[in-house]
C-alpha atoms as a PDB file:
ATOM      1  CA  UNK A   1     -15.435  13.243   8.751  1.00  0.00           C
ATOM      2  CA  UNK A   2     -19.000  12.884   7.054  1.00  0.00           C
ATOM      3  CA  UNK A   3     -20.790   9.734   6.684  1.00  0.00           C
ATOM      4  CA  UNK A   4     -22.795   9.639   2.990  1.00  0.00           C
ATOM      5  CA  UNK A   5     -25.672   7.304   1.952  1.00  0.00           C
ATOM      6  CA  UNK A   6     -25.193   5.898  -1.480  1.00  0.00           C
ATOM      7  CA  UNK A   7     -27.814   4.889  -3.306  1.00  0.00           C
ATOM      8  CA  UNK A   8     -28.116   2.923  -6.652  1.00  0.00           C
ATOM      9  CA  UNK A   9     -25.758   0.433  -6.387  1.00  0.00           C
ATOM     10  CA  UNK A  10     -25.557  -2.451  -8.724  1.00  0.00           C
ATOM     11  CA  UNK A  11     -25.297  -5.721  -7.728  1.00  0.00           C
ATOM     12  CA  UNK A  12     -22.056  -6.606  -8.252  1.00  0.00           C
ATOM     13  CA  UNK A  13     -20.387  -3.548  -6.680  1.00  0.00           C
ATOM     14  CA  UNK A  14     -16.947  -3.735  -5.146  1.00  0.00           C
ATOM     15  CA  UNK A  15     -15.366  -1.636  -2.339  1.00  0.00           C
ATOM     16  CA  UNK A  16     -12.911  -0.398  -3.673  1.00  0.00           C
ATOM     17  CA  UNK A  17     -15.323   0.626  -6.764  1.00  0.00           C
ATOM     18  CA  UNK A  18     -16.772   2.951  -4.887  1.00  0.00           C
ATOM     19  CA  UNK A  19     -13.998   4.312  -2.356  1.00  0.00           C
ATOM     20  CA  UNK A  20     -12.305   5.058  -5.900  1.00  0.00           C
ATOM     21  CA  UNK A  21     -14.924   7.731  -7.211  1.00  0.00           C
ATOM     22  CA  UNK A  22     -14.964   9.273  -3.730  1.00  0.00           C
ATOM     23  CA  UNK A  23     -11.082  10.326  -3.774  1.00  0.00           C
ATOM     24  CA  UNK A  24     -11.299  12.857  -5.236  1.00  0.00           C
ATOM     25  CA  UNK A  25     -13.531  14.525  -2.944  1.00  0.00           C
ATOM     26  CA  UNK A  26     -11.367  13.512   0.015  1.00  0.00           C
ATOM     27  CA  UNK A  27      -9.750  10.537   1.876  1.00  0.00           C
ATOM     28  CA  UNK A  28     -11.733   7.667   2.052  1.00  0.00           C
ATOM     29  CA  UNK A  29     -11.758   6.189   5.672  1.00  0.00           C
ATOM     30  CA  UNK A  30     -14.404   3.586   5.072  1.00  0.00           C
ATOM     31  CA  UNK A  31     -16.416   1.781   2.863  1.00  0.00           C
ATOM     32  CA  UNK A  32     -19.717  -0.439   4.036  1.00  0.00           C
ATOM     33  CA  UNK A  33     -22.063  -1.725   0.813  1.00  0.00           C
ATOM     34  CA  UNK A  34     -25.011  -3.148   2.664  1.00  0.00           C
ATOM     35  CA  UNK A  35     -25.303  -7.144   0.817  1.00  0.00           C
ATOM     36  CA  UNK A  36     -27.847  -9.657   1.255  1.00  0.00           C
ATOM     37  CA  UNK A  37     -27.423 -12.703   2.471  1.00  0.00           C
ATOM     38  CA  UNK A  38     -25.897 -13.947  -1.196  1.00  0.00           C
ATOM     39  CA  UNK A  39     -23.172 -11.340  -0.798  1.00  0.00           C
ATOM     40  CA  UNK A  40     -24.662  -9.176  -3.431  1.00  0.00           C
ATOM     41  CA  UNK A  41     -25.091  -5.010  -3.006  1.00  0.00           C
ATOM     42  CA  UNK A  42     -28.675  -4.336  -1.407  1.00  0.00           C
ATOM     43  CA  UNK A  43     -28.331  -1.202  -3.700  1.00  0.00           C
ATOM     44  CA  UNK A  44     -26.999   1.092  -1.145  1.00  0.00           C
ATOM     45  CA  UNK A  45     -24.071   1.949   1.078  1.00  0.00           C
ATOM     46  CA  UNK A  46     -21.965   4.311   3.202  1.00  0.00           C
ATOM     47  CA  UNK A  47     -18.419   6.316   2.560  1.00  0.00           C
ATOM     48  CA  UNK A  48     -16.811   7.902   5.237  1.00  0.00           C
ATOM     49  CA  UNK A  49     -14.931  10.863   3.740  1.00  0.00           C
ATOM     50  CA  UNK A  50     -12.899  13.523   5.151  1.00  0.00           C
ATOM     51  CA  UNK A  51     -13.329  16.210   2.624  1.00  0.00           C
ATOM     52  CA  UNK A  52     -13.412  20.041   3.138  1.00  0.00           C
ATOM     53  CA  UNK A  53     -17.292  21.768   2.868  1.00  0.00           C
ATOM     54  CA  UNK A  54     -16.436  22.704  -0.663  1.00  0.00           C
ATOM     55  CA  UNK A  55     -15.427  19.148  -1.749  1.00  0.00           C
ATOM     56  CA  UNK A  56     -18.471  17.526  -0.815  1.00  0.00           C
ATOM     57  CA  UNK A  57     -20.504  20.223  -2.583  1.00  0.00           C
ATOM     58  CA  UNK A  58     -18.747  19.064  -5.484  1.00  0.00           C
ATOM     59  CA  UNK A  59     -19.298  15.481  -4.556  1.00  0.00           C
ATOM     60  CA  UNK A  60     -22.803  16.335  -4.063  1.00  0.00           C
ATOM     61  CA  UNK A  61     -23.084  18.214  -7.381  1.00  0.00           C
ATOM     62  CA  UNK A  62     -21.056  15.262  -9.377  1.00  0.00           C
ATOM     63  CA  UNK A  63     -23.450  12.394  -7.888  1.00  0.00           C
ATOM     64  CA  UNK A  64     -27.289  13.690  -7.639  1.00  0.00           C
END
């Protein structure tokens, strides 16, 4: 399993948002989007995928 940083997150992000672009990478295990203290996205997060090497090149390619 690989733990990503995610970076420029809007505000208003939801969970399930952004466990929903990862699939097709891998499966999703978790999702954390770091809020402030009026539940809105700091602008970052984590997804834990399990995903071969190849998938999260393609992740990787798809998202920077």
């Amino acid at each position: 399993m690989t733990r990503l940083h995610v970076g420029g997150l809007p505000a208003d992000v939801k969970d399930d948002e952004l466990a929903t672009r990862f699939r097709p990478f891998g499966e999703v295990q978790s999702v954390e989007i770091i809020r402030d203290s009026a539940n809105a996205s700091r602008g970052f997060g984590y997804v834990c995928v399990d995903a071969r090497e190849e998938d999260l090149a393609r992740c990787m390619k798809a998202y920077t």
